[in-house]
PDB file of N, CA and C in Angstrom:
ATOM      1  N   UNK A   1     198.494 -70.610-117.088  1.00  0.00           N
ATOM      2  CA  UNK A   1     197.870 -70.172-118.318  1.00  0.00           C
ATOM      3  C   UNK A   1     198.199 -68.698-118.539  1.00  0.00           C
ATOM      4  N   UNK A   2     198.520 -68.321-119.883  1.00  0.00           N
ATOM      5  CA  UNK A   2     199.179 -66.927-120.007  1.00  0.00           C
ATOM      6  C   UNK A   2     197.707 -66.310-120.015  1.00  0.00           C
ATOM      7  N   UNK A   3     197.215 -65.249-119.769  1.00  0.00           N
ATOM      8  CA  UNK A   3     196.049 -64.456-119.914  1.00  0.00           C
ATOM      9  C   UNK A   3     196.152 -63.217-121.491  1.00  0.00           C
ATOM     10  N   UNK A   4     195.301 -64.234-122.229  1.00  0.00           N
ATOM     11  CA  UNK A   4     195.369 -63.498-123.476  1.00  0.00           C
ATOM     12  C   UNK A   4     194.030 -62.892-123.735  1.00  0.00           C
ATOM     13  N   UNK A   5     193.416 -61.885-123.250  1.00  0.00           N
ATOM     14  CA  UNK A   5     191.723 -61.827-123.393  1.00  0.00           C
ATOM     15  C   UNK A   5     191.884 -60.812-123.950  1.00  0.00           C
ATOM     16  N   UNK A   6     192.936 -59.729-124.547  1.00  0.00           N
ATOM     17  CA  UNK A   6     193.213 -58.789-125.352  1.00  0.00           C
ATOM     18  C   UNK A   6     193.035 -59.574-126.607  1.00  0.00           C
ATOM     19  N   UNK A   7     194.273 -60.173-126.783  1.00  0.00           N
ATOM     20  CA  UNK A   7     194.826 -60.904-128.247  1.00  0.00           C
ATOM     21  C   UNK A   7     193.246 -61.479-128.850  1.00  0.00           C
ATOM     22  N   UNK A   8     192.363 -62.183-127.634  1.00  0.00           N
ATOM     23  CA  UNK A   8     190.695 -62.769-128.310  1.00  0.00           C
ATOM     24  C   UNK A   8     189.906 -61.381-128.784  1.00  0.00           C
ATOM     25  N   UNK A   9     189.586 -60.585-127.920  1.00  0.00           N
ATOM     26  CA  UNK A   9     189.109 -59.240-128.354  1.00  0.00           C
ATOM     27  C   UNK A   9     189.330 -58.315-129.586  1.00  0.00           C
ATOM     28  N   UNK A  10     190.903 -58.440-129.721  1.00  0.00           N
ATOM     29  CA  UNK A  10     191.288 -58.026-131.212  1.00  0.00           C
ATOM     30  C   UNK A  10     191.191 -58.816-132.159  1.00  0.00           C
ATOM     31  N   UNK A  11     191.535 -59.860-131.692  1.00  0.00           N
ATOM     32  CA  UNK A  11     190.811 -61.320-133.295  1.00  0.00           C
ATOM     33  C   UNK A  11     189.158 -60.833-133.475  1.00  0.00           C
ATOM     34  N   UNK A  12     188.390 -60.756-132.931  1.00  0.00           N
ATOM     35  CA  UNK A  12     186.860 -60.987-132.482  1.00  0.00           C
ATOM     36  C   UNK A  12     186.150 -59.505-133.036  1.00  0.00           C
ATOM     37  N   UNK A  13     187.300 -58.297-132.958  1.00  0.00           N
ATOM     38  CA  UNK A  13     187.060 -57.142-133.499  1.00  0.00           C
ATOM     39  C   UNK A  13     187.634 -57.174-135.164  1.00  0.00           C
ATOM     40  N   UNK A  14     187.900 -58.032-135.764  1.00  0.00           N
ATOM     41  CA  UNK A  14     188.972 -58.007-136.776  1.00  0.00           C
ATOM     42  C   UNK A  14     187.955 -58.967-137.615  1.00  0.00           C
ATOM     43  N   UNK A  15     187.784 -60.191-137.194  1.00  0.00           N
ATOM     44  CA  UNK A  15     186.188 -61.267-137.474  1.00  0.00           C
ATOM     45  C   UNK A  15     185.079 -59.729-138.304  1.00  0.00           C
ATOM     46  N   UNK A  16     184.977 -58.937-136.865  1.00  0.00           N
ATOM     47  CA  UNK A  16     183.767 -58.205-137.353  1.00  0.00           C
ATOM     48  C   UNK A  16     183.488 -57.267-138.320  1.00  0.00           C
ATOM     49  N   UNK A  17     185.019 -56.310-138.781  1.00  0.00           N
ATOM     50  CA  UNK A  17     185.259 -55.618-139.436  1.00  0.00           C
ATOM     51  C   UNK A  17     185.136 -56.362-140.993  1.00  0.00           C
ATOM     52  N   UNK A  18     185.634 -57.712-141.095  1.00  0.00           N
ATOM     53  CA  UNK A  18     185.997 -58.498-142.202  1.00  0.00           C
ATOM     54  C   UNK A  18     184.395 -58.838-142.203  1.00  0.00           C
ATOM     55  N   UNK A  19     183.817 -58.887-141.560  1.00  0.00           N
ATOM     56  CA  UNK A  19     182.453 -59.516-141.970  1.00  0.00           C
ATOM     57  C   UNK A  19     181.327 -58.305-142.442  1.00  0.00           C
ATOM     58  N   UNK A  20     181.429 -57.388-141.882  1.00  0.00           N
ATOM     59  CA  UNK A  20     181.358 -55.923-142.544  1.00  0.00           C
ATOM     60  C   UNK A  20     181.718 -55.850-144.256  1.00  0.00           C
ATOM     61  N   UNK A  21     183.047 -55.963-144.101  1.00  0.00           N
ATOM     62  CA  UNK A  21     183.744 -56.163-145.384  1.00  0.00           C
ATOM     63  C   UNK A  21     183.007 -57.111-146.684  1.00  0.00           C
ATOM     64  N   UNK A  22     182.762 -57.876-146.040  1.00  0.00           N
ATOM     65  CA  UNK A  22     182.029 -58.647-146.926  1.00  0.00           C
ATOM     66  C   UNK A  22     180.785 -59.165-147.292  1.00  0.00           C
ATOM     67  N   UNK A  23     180.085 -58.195-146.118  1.00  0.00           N
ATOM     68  CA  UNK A  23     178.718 -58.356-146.446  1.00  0.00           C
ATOM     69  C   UNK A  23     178.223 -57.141-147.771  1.00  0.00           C
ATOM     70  N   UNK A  24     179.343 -56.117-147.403  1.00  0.00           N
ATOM     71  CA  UNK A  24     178.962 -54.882-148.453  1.00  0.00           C
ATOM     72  C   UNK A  24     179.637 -55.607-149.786  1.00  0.00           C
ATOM     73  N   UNK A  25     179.879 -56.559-149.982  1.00  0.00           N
ATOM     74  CA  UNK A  25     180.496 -57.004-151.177  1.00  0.00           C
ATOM     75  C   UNK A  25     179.377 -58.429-151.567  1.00  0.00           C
ATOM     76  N   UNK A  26     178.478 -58.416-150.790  1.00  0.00           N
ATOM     77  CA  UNK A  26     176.907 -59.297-151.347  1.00  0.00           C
ATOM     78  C   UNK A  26     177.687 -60.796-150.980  1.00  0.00           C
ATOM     79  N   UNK A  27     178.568 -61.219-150.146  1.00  0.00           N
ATOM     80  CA  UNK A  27     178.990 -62.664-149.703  1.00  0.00           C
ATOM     81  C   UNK A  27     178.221 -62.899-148.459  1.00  0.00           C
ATOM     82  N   UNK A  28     177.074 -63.517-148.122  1.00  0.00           N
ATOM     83  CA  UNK A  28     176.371 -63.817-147.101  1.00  0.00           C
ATOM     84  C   UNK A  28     176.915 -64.878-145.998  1.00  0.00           C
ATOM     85  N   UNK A  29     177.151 -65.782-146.592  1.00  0.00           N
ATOM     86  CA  UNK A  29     177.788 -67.169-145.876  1.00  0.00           C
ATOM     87  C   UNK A  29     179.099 -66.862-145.182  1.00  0.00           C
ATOM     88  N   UNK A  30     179.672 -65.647-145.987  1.00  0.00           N
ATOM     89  CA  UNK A  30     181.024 -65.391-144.707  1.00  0.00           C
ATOM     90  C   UNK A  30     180.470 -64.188-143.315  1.00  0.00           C
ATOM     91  N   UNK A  31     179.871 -63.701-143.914  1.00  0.00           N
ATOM     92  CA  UNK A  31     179.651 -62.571-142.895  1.00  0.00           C
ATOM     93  C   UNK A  31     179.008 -63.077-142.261  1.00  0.00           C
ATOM     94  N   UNK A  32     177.607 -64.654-141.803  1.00  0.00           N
ATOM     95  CA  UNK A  32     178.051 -65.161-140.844  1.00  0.00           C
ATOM     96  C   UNK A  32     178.602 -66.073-139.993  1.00  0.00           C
ATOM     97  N   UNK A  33     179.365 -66.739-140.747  1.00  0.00           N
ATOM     98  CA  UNK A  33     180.574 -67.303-139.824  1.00  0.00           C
ATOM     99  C   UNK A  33     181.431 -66.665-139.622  1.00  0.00           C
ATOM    100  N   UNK A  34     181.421 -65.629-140.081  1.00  0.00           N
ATOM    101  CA  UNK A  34     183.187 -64.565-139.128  1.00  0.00           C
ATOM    102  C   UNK A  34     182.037 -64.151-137.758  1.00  0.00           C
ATOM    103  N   UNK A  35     180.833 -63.890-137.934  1.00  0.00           N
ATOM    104  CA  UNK A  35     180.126 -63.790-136.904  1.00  0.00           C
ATOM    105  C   UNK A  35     180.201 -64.327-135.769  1.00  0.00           C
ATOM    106  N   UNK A  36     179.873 -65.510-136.287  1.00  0.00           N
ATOM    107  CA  UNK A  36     179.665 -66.264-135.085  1.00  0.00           C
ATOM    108  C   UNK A  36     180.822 -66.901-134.649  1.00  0.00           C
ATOM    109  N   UNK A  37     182.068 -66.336-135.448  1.00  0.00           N
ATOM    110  CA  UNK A  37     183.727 -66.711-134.547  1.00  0.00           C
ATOM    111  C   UNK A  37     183.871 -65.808-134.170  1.00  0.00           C
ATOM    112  N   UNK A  38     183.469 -64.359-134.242  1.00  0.00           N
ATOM    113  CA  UNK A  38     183.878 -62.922-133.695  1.00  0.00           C
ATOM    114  C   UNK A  38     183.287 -63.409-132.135  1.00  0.00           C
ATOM    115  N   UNK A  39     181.932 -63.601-131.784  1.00  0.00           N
ATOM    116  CA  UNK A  39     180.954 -64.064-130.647  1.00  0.00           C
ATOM    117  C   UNK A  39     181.554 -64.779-129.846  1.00  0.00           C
ATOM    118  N   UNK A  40     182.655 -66.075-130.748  1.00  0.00           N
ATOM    119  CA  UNK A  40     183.100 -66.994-129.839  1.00  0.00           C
ATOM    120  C   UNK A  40     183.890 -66.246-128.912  1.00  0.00           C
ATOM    121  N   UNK A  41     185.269 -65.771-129.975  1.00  0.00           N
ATOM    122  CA  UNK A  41     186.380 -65.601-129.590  1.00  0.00           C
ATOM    123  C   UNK A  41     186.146 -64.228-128.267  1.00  0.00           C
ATOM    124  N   UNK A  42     185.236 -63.825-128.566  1.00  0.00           N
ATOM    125  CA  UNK A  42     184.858 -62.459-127.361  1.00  0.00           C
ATOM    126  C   UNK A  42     184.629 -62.834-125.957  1.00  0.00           C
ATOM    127  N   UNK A  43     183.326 -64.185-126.047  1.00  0.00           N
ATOM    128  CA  UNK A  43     183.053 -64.884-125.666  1.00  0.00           C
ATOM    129  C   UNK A  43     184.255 -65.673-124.194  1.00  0.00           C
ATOM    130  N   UNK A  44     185.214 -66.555-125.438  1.00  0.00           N
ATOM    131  CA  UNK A  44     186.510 -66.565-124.674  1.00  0.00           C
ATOM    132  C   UNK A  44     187.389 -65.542-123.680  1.00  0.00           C
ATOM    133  N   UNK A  45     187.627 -64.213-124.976  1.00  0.00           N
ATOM    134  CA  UNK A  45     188.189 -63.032-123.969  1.00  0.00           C
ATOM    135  C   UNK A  45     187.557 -63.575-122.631  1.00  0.00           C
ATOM    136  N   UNK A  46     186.222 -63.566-122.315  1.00  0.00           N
ATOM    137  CA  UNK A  46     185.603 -63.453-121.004  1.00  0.00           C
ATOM    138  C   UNK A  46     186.479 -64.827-120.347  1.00  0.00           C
ATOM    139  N   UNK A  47     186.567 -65.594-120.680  1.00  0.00           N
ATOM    140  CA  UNK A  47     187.032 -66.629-119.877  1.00  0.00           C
ATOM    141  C   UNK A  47     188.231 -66.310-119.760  1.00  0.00           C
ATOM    142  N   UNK A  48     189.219 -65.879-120.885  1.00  0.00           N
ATOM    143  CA  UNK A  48     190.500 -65.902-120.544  1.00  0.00           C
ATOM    144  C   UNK A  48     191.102 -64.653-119.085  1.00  0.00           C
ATOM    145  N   UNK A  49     190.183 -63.685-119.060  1.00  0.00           N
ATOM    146  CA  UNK A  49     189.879 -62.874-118.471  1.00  0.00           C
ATOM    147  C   UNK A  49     189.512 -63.126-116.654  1.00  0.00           C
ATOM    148  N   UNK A  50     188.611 -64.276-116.607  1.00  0.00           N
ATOM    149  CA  UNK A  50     188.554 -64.741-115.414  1.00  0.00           C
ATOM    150  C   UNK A  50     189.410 -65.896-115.092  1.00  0.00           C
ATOM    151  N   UNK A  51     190.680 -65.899-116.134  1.00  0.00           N
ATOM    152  CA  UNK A  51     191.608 -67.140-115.843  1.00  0.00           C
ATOM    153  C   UNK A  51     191.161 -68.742-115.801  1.00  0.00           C
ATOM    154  N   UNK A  52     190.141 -68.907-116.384  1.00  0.00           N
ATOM    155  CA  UNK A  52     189.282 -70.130-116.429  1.00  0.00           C
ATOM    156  C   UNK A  52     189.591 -70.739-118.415  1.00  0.00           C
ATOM    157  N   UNK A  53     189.929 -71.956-118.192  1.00  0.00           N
ATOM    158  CA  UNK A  53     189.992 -72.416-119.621  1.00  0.00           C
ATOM    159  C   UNK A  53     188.519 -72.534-120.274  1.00  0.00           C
ATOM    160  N   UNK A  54     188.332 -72.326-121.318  1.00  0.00           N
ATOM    161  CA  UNK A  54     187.200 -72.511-122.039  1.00  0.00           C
ATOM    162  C   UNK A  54     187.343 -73.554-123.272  1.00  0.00           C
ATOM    163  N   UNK A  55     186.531 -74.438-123.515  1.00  0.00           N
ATOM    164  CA  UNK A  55     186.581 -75.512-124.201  1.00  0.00           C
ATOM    165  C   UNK A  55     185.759 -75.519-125.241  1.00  0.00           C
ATOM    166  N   UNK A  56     185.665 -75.286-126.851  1.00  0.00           N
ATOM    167  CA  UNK A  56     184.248 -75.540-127.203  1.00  0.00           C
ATOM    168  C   UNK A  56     183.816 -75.076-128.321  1.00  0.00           C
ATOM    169  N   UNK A  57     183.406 -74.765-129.346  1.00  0.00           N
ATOM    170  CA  UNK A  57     183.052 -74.175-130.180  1.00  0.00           C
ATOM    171  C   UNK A  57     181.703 -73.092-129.922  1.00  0.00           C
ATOM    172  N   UNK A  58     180.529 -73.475-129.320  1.00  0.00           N
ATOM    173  CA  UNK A  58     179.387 -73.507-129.182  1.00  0.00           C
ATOM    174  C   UNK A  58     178.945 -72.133-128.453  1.00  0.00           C
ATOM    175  N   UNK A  59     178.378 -71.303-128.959  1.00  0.00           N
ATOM    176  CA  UNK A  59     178.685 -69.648-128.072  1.00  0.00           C
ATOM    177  C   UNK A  59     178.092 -69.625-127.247  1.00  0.00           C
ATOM    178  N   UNK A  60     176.987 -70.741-127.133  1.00  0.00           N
ATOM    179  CA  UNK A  60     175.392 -71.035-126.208  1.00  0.00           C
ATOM    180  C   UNK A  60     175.718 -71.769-125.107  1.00  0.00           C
ATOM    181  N   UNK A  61     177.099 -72.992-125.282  1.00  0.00           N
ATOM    182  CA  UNK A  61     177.342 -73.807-124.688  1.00  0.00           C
ATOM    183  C   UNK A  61     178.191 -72.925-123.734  1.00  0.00           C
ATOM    184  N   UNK A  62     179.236 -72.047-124.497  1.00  0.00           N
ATOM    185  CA  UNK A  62     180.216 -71.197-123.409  1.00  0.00           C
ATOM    186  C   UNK A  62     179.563 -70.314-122.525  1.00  0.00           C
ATOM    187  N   UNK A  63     178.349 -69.360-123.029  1.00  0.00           N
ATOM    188  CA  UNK A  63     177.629 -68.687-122.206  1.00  0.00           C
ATOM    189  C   UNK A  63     177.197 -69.078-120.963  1.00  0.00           C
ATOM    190  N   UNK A  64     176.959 -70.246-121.379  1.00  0.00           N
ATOM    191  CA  UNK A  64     176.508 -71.236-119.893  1.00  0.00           C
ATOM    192  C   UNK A  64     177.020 -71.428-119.177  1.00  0.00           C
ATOM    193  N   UNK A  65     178.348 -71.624-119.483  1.00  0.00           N
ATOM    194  CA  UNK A  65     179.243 -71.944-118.176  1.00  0.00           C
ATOM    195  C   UNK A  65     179.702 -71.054-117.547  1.00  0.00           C
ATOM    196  N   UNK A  66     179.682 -69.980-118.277  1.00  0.00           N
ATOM    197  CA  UNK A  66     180.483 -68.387-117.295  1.00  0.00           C
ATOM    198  C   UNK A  66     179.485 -68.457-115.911  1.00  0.00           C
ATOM    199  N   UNK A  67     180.382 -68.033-114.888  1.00  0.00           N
ATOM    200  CA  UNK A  67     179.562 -67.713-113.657  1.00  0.00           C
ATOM    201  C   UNK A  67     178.419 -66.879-113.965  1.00  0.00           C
ATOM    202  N   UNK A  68     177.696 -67.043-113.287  1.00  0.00           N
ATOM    203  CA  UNK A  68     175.573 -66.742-112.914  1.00  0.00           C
ATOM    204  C   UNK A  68     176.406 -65.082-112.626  1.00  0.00           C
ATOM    205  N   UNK A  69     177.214 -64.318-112.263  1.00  0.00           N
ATOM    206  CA  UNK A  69     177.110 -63.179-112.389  1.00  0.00           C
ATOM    207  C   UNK A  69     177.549 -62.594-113.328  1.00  0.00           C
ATOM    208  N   UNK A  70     177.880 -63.226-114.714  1.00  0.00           N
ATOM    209  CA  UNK A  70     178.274 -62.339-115.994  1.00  0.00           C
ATOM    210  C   UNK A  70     177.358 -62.850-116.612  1.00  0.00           C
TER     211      UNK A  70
END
């Protein structure tokens, strides 16, 4: 597996800026779902990071599975 937990971090920072973007422009419904894909994809970084595949949409479901020390 190539280790991309940069490439998730900059998507996930880019989500947040755009959701910024568009909350000051009165669009509610995007600012939060870029949210809660900014969360995922960060989320991931962490996995891609400990070299572990992550599967899932669910930010609650991924949290869970990271090891008991993150």
């Amino acid at each position: 597996m190539v280790e991309r937990s940069s490439d998730w971090l900059k998507q996930a920072k880019r989500d947040l800026e755009n959701a910024e973007y568009e909350l000051k422009g009165g669009y509610y419904e995007w600012p939060c779902f870029l949210s809660k894909q900014a969360a995922e994809k960060a989320v991931k970084a962490v996995f891609q990071k400990l070299r572990v595949e992550a599967f899932g949409h669910s930010v609650a479901g991924l949290l869970k599975r990271l090891p008991k020390r993150f």
